[in-house]
PDB file of N, CA and C in Angstrom:
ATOM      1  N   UNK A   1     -18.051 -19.243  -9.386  1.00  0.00           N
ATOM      2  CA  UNK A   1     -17.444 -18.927  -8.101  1.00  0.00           C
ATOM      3  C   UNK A   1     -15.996 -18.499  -8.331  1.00  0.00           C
ATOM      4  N   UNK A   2     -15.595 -16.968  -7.344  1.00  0.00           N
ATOM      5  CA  UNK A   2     -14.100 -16.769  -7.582  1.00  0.00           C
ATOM      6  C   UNK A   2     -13.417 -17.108  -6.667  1.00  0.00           C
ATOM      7  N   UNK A   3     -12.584 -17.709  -7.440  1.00  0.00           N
ATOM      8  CA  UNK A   3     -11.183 -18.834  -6.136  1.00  0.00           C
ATOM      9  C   UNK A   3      -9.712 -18.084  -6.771  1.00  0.00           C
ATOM     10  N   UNK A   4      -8.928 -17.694  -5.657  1.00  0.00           N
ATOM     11  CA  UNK A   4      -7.791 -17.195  -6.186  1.00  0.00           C
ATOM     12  C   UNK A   4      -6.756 -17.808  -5.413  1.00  0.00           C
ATOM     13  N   UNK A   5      -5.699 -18.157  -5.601  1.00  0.00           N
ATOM     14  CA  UNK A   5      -4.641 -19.153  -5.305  1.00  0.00           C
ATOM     15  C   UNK A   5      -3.477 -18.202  -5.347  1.00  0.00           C
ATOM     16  N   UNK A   6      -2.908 -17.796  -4.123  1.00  0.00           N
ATOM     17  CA  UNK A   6      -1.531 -17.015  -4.257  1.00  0.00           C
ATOM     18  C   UNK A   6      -0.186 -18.380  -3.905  1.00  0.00           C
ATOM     19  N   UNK A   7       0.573 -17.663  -4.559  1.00  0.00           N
ATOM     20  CA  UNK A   7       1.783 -18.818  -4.184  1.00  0.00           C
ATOM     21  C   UNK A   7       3.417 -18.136  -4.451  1.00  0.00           C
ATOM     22  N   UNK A   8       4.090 -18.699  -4.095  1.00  0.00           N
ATOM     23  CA  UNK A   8       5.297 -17.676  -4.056  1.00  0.00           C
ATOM     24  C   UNK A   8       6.135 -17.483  -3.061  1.00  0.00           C
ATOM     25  N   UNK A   9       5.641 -17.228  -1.745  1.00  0.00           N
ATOM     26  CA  UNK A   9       5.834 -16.889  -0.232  1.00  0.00           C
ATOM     27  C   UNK A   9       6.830 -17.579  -0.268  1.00  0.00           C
ATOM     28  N   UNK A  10       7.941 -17.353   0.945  1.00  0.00           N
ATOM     29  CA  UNK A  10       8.942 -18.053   1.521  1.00  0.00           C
ATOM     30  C   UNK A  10       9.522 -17.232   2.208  1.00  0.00           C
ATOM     31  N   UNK A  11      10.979 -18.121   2.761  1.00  0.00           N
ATOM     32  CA  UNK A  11      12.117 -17.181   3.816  1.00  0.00           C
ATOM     33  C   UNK A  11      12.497 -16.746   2.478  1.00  0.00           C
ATOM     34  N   UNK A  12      13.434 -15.487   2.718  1.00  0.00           N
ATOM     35  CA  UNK A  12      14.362 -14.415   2.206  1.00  0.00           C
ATOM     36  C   UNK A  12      15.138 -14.227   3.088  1.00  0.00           C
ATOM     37  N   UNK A  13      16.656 -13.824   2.236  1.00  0.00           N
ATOM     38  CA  UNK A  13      17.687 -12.837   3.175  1.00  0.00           C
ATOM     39  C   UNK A  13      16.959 -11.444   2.633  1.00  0.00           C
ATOM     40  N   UNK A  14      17.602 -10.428   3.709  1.00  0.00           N
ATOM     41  CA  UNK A  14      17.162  -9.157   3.815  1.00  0.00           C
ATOM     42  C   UNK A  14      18.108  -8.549   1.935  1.00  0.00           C
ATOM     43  N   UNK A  15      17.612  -8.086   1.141  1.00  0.00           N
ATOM     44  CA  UNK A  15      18.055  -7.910  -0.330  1.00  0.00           C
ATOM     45  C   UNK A  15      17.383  -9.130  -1.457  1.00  0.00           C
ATOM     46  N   UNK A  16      17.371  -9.784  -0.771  1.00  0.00           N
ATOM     47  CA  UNK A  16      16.715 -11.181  -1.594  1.00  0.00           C
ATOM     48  C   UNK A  16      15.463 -10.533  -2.972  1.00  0.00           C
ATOM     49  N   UNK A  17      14.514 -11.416  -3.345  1.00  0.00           N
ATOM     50  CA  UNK A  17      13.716 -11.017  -4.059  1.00  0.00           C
ATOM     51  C   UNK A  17      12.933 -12.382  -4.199  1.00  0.00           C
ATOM     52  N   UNK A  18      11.687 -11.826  -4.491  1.00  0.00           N
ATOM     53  CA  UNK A  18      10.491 -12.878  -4.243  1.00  0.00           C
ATOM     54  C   UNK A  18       9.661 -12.669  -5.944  1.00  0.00           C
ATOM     55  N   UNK A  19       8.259 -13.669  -6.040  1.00  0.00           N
ATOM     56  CA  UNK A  19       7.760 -13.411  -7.017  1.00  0.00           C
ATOM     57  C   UNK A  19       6.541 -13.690  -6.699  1.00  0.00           C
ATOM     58  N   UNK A  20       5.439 -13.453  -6.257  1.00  0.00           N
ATOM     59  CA  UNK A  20       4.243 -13.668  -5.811  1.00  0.00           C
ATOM     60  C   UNK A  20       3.014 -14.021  -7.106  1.00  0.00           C
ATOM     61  N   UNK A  21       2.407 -14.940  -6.836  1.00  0.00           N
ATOM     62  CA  UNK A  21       1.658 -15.127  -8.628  1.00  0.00           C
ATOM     63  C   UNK A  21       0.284 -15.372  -7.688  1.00  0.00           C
ATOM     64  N   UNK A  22      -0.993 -14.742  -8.450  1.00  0.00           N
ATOM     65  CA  UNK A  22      -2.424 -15.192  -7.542  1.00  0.00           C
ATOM     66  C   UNK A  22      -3.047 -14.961  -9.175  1.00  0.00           C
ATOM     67  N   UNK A  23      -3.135 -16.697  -9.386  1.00  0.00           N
ATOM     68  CA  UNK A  23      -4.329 -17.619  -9.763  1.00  0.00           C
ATOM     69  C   UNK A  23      -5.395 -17.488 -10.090  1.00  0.00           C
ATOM     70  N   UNK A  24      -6.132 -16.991 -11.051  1.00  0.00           N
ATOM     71  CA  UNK A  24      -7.914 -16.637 -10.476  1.00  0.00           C
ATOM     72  C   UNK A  24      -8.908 -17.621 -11.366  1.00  0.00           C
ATOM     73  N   UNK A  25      -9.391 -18.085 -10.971  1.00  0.00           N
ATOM     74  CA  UNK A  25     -10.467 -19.054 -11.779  1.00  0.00           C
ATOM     75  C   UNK A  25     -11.862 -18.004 -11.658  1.00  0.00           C
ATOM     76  N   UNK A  26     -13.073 -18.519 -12.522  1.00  0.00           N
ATOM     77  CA  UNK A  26     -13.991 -18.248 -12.128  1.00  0.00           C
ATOM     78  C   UNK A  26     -13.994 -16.368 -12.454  1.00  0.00           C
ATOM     79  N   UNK A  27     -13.199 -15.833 -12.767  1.00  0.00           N
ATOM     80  CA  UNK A  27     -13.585 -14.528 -13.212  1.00  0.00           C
ATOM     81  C   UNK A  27     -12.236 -14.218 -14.114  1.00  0.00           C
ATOM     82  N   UNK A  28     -12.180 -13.136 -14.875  1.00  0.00           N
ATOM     83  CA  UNK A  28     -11.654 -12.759 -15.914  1.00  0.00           C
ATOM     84  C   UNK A  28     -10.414 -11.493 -15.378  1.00  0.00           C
ATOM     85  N   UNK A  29      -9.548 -11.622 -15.088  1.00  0.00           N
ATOM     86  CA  UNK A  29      -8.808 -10.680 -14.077  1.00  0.00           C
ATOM     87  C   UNK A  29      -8.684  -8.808 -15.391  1.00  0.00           C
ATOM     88  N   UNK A  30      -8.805  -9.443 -16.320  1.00  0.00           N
ATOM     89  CA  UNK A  30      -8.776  -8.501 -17.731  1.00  0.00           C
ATOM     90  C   UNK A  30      -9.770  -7.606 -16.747  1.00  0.00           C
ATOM     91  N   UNK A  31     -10.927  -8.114 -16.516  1.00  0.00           N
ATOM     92  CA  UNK A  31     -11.729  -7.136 -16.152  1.00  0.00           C
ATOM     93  C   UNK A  31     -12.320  -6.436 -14.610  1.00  0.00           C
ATOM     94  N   UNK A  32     -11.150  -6.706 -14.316  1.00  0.00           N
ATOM     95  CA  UNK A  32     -11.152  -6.576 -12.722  1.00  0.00           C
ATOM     96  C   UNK A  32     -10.121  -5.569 -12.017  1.00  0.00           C
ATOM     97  N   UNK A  33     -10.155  -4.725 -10.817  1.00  0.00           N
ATOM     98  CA  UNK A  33      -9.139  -4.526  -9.942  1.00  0.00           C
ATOM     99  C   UNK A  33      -8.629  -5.567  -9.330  1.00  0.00           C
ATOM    100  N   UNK A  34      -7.463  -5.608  -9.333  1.00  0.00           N
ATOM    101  CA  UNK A  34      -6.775  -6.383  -8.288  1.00  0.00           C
ATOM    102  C   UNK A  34      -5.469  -6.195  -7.558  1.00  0.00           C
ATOM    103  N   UNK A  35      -5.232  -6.244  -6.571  1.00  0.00           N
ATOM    104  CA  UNK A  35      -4.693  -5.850  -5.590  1.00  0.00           C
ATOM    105  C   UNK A  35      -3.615  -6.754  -4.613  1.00  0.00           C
ATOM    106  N   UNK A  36      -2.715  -6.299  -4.365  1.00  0.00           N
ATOM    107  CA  UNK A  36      -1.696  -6.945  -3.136  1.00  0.00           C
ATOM    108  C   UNK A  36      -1.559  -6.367  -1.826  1.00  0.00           C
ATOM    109  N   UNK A  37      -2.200  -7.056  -0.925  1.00  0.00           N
ATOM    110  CA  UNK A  37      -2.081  -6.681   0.095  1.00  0.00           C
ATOM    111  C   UNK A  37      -1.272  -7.177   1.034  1.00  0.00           C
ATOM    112  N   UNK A  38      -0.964  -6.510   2.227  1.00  0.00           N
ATOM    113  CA  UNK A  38       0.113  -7.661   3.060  1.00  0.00           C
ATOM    114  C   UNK A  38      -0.864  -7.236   4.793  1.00  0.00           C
ATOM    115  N   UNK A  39      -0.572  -8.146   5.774  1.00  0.00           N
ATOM    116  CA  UNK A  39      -0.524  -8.054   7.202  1.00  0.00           C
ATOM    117  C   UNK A  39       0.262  -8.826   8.075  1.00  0.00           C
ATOM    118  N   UNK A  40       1.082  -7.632   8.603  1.00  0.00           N
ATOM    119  CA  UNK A  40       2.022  -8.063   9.408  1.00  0.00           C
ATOM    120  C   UNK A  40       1.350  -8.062  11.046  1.00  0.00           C
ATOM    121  N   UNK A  41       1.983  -9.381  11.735  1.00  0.00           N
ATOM    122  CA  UNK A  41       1.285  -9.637  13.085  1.00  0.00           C
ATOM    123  C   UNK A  41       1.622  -8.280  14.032  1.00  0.00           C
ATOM    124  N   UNK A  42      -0.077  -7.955  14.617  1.00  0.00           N
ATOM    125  CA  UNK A  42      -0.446  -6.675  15.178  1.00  0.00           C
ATOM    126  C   UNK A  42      -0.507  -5.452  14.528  1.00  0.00           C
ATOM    127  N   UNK A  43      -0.443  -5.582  13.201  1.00  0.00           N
ATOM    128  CA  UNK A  43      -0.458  -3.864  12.024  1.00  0.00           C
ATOM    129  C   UNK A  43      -2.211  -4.437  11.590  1.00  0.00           C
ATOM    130  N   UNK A  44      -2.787  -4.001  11.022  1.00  0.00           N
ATOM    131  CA  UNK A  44      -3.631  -3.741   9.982  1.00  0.00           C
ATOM    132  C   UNK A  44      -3.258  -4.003   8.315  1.00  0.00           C
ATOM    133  N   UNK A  45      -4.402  -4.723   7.821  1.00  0.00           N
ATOM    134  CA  UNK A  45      -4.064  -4.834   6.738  1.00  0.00           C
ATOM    135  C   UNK A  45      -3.479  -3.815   5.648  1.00  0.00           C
ATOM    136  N   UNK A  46      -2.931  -3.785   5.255  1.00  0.00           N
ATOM    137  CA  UNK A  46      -2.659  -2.356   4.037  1.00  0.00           C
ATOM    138  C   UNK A  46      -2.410  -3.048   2.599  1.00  0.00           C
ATOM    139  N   UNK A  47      -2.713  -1.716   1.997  1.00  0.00           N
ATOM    140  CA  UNK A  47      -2.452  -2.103   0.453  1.00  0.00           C
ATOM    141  C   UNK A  47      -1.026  -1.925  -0.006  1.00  0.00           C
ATOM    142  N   UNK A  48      -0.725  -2.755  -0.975  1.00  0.00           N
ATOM    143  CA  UNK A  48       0.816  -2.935  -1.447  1.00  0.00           C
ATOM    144  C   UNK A  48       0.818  -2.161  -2.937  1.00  0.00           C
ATOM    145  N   UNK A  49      -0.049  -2.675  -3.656  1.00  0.00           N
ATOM    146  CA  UNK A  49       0.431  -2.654  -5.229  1.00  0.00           C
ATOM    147  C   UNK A  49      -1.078  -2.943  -5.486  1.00  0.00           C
ATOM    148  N   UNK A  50      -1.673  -2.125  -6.238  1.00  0.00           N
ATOM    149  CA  UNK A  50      -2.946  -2.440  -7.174  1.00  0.00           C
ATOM    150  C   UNK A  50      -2.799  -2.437  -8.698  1.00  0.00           C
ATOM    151  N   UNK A  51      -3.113  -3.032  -9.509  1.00  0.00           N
ATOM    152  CA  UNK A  51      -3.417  -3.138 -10.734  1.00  0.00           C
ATOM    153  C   UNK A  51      -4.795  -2.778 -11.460  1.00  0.00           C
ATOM    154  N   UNK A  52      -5.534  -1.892 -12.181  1.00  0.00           N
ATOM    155  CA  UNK A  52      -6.571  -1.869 -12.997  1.00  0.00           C
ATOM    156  C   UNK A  52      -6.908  -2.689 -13.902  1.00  0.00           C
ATOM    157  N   UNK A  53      -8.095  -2.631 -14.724  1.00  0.00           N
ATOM    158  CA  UNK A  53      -8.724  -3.224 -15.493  1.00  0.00           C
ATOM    159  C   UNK A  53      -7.957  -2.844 -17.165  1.00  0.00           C
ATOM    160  N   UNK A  54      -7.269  -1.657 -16.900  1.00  0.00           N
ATOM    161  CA  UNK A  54      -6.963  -0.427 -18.077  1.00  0.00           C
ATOM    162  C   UNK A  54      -5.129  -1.027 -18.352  1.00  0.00           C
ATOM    163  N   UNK A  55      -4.959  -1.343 -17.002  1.00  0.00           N
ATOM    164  CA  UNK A  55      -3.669  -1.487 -16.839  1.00  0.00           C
ATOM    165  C   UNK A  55      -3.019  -0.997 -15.613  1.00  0.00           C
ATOM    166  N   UNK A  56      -3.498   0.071 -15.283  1.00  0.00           N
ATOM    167  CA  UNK A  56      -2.771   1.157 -14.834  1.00  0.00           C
ATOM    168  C   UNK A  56      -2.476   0.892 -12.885  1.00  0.00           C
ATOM    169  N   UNK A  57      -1.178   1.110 -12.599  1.00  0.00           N
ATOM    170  CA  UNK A  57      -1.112   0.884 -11.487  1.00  0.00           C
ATOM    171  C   UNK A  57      -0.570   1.925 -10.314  1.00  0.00           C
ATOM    172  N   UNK A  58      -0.630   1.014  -9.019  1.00  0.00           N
ATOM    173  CA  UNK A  58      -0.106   2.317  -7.941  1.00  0.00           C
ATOM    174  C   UNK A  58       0.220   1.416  -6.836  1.00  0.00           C
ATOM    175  N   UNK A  59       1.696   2.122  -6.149  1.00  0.00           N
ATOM    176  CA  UNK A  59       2.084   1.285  -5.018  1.00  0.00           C
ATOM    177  C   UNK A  59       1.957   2.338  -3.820  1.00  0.00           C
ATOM    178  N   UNK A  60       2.261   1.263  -2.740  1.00  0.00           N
ATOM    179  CA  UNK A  60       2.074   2.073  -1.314  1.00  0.00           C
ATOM    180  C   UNK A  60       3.596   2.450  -0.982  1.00  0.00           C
ATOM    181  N   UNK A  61       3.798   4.093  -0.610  1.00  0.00           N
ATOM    182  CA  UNK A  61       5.259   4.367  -0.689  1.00  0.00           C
ATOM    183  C   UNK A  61       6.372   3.610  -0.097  1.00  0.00           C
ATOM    184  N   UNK A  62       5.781   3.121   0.694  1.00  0.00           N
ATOM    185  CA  UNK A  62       6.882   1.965   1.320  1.00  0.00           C
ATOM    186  C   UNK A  62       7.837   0.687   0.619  1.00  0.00           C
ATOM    187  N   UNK A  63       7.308   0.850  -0.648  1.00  0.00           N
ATOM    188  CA  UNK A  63       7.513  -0.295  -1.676  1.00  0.00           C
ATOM    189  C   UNK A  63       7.846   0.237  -3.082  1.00  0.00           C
ATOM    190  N   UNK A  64       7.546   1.637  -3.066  1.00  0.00           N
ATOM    191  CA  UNK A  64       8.104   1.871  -4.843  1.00  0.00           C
ATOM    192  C   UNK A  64       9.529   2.044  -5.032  1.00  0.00           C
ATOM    193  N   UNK A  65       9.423   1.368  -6.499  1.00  0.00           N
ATOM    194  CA  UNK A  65      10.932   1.608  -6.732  1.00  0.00           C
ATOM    195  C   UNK A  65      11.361  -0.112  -6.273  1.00  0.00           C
ATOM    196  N   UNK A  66      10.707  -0.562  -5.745  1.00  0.00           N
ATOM    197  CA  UNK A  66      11.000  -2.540  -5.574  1.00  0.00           C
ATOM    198  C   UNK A  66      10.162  -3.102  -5.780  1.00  0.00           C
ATOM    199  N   UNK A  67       8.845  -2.669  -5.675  1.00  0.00           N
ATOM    200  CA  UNK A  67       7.842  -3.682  -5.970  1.00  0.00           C
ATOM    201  C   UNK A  67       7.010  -3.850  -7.370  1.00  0.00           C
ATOM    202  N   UNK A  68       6.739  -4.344  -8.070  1.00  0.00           N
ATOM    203  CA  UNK A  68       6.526  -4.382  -9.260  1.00  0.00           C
ATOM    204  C   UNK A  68       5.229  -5.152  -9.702  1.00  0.00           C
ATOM    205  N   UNK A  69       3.828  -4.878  -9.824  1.00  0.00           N
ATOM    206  CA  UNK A  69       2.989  -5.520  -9.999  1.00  0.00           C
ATOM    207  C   UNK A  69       2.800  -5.562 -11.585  1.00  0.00           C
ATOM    208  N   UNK A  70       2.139  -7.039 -12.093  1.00  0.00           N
ATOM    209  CA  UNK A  70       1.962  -7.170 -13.701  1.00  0.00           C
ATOM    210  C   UNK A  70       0.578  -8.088 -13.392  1.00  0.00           C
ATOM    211  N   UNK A  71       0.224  -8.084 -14.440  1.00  0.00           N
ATOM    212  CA  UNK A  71      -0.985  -9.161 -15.386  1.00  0.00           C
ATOM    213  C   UNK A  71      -0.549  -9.915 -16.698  1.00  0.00           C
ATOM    214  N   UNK A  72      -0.810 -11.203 -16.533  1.00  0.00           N
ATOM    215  CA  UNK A  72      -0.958 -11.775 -17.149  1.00  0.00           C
ATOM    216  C   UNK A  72      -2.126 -12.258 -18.240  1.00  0.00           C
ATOM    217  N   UNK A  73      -2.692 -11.935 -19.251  1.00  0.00           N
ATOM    218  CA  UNK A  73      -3.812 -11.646 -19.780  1.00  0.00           C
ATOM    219  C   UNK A  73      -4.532 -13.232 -19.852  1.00  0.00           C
ATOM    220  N   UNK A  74      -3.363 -13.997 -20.460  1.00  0.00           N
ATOM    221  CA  UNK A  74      -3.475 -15.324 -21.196  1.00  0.00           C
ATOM    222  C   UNK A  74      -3.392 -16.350 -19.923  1.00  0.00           C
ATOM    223  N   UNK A  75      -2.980 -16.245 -18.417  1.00  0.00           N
ATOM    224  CA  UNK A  75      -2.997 -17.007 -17.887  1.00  0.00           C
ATOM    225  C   UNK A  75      -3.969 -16.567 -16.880  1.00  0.00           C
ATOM    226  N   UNK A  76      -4.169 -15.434 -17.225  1.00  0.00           N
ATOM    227  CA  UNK A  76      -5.342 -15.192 -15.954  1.00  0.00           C
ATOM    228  C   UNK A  76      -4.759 -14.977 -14.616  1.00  0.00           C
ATOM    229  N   UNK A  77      -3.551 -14.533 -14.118  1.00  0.00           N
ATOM    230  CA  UNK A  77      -2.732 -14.481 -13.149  1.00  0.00           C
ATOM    231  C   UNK A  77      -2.334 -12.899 -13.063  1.00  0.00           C
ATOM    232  N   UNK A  78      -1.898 -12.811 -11.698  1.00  0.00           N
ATOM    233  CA  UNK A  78      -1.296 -11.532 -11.686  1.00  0.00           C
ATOM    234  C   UNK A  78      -0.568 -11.493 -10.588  1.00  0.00           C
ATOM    235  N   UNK A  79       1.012 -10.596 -10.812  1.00  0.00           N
ATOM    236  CA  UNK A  79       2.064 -11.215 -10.249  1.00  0.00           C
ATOM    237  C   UNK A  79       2.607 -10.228  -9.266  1.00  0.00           C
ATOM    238  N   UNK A  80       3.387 -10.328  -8.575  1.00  0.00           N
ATOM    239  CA  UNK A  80       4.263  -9.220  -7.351  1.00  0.00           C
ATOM    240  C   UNK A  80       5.554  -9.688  -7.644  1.00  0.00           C
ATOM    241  N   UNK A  81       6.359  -8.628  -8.285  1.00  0.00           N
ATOM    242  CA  UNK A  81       7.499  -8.977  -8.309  1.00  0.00           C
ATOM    243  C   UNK A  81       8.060  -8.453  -6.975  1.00  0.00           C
ATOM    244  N   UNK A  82       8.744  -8.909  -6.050  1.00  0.00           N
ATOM    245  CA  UNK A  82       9.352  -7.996  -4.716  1.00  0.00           C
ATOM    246  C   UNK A  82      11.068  -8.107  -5.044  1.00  0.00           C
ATOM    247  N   UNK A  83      11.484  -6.712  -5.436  1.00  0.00           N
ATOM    248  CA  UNK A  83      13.019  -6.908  -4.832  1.00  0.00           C
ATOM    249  C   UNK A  83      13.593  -5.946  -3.970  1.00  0.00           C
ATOM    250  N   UNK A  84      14.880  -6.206  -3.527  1.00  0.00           N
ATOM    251  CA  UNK A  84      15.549  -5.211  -2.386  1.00  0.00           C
ATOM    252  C   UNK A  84      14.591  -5.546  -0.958  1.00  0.00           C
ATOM    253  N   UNK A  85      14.174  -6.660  -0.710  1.00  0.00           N
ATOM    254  CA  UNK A  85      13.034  -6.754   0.291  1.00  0.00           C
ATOM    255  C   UNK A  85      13.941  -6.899   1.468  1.00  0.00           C
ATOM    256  N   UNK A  86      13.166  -6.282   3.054  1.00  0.00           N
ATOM    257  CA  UNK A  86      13.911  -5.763   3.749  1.00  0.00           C
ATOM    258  C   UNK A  86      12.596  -6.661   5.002  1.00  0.00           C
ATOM    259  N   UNK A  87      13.189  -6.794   5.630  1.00  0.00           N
ATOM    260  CA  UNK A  87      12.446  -7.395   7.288  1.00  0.00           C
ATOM    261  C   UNK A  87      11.572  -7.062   7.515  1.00  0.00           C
ATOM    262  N   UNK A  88      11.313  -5.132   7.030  1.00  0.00           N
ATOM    263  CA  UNK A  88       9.831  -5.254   7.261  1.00  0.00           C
ATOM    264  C   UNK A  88       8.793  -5.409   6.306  1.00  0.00           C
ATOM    265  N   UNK A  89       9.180  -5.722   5.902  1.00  0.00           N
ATOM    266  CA  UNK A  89       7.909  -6.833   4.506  1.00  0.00           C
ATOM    267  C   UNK A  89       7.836  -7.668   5.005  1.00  0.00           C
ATOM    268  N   UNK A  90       8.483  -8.427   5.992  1.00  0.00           N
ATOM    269  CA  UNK A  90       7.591  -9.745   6.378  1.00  0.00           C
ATOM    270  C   UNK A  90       5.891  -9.310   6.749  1.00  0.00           C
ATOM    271  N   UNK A  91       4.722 -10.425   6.609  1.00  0.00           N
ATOM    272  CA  UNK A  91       4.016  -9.962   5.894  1.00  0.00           C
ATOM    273  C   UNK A  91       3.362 -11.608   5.348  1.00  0.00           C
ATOM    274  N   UNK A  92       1.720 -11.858   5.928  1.00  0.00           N
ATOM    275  CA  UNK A  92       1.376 -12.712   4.767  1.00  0.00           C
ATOM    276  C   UNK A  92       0.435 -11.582   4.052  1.00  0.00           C
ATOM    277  N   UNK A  93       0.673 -11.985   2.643  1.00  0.00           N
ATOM    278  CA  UNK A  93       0.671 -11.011   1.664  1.00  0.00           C
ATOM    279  C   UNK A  93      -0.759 -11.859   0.757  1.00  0.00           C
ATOM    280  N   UNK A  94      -1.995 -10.968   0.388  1.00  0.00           N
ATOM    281  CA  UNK A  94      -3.046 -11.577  -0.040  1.00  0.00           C
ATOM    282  C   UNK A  94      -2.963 -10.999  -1.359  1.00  0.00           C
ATOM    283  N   UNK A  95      -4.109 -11.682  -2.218  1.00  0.00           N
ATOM    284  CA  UNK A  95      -4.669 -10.745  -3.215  1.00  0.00           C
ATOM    285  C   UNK A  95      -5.976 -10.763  -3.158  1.00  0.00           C
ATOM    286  N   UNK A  96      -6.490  -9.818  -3.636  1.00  0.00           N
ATOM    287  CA  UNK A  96      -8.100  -9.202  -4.150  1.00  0.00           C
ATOM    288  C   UNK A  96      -8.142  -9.093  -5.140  1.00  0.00           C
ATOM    289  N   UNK A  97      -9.346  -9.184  -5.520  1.00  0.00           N
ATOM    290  CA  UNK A  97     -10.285  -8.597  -7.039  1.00  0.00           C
ATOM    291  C   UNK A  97     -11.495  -8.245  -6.466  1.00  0.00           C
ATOM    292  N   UNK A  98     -11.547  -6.785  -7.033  1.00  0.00           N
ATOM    293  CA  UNK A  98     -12.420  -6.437  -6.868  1.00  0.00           C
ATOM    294  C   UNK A  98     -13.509  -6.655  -8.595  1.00  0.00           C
ATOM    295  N   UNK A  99     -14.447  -7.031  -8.378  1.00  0.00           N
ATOM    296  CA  UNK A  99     -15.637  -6.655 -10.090  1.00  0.00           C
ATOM    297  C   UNK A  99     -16.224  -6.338  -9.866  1.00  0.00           C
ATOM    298  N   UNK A 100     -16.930  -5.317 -10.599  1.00  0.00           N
ATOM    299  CA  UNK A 100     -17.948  -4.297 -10.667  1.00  0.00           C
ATOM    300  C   UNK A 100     -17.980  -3.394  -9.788  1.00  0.00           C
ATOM    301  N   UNK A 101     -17.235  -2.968  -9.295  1.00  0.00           N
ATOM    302  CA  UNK A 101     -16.693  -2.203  -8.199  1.00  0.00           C
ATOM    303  C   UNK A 101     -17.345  -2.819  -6.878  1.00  0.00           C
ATOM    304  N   UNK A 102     -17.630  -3.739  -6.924  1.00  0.00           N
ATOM    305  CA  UNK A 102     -18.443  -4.162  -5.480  1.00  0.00           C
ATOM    306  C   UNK A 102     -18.246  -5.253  -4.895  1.00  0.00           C
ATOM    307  N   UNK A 103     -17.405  -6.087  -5.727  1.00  0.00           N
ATOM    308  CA  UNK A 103     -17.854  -7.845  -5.676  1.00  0.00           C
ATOM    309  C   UNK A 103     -16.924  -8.305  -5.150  1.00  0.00           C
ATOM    310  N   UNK A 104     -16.455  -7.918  -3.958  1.00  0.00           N
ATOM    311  CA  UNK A 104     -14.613  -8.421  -3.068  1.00  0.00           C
ATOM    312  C   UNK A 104     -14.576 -10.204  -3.287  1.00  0.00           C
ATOM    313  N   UNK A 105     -13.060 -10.275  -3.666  1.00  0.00           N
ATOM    314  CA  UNK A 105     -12.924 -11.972  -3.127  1.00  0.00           C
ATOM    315  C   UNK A 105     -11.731 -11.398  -3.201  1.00  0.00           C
ATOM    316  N   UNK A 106     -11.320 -12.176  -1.370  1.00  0.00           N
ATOM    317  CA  UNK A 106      -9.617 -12.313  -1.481  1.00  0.00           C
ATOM    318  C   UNK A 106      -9.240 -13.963  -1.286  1.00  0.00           C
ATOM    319  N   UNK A 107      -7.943 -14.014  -1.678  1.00  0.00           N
ATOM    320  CA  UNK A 107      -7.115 -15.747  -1.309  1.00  0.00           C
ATOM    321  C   UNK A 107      -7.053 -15.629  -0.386  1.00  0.00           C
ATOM    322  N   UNK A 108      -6.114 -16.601   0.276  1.00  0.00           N
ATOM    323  CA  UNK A 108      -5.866 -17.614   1.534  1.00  0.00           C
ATOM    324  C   UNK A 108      -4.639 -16.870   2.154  1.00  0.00           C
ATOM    325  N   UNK A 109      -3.807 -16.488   1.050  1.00  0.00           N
ATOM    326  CA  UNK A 109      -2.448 -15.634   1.642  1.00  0.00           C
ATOM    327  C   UNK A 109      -1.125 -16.470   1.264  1.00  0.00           C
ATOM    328  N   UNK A 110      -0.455 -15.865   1.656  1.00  0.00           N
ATOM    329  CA  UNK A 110       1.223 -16.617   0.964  1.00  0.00           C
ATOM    330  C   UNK A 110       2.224 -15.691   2.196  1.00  0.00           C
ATOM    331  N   UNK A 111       2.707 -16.494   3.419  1.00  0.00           N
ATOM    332  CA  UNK A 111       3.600 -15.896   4.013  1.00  0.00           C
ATOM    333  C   UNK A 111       4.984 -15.531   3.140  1.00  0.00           C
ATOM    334  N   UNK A 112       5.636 -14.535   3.550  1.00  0.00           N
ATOM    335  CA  UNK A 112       6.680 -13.659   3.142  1.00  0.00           C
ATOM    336  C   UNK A 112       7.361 -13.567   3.940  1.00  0.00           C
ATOM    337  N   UNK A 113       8.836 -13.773   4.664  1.00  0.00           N
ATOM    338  CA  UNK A 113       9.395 -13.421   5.971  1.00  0.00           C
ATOM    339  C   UNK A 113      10.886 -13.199   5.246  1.00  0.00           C
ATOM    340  N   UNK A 114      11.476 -11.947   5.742  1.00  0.00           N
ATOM    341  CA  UNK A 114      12.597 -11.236   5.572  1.00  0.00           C
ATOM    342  C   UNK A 114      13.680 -11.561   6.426  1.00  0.00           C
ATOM    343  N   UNK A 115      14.694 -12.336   6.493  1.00  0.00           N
ATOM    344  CA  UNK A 115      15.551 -12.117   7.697  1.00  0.00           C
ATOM    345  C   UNK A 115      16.574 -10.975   7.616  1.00  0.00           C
ATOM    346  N   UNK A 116      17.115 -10.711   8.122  1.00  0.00           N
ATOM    347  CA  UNK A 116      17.848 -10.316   8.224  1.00  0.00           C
ATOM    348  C   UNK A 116      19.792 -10.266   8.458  1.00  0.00           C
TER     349      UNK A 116
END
């Protein structure tokens, strides 16, 4: 069974910087997509930052140039670095893995709130 554990979330001042880490038991993130997503109250979910199986990544323009996604091979984790974060990133912010291109599991979420 895949269980993923995000953690990280908190208040910020508006410039601040965060570090988001999601946990994964139960599957091998080496061999997986995985993904950061955020939803802010009344938007739709959207994608933040994805990571490949290869390595290879891509952010949503609203975030490049601050947001910084990695893998961890040996801990099985994979991280969101956020800096320059601004009010509207508040945001509880999930992760996904996708395997085999089909097999969705997301976490629980990790609120994010920007003041200003």
């Amino acid at each position: 069974q895949v269980q993923l554990v995000e953690s990280g979330g908190g208040l910020v001042q508006a410039g601040g910087s965060l570090r988001l880490s999601c946990a994964a038991s139960g599957s091998n993130l080496r061999f997986a997509e995985t993904g950061w997503y955020r939803q802010a109250p009344g938007k739709k979910r959207e994608l933040v930052a994805a990571i490949t199986s290869a390595g290879s990544t891509n952010y949503a323009d609203s975030v490049k140039g601050r947001f910084t996604i990695s893998r961890d091979n040996a801990k099985n984790t994979v991280y969101l670095q956020m800096t320059s974060l601004k009010p509207e990133d508040t945001a509880l912010y999930y992760c996904n893995v996708l395997l085999r291109g089909y097999d969705s599991h997301w976490g629980q979420g990790t609120q994010v709130t920007v003041s200003s």
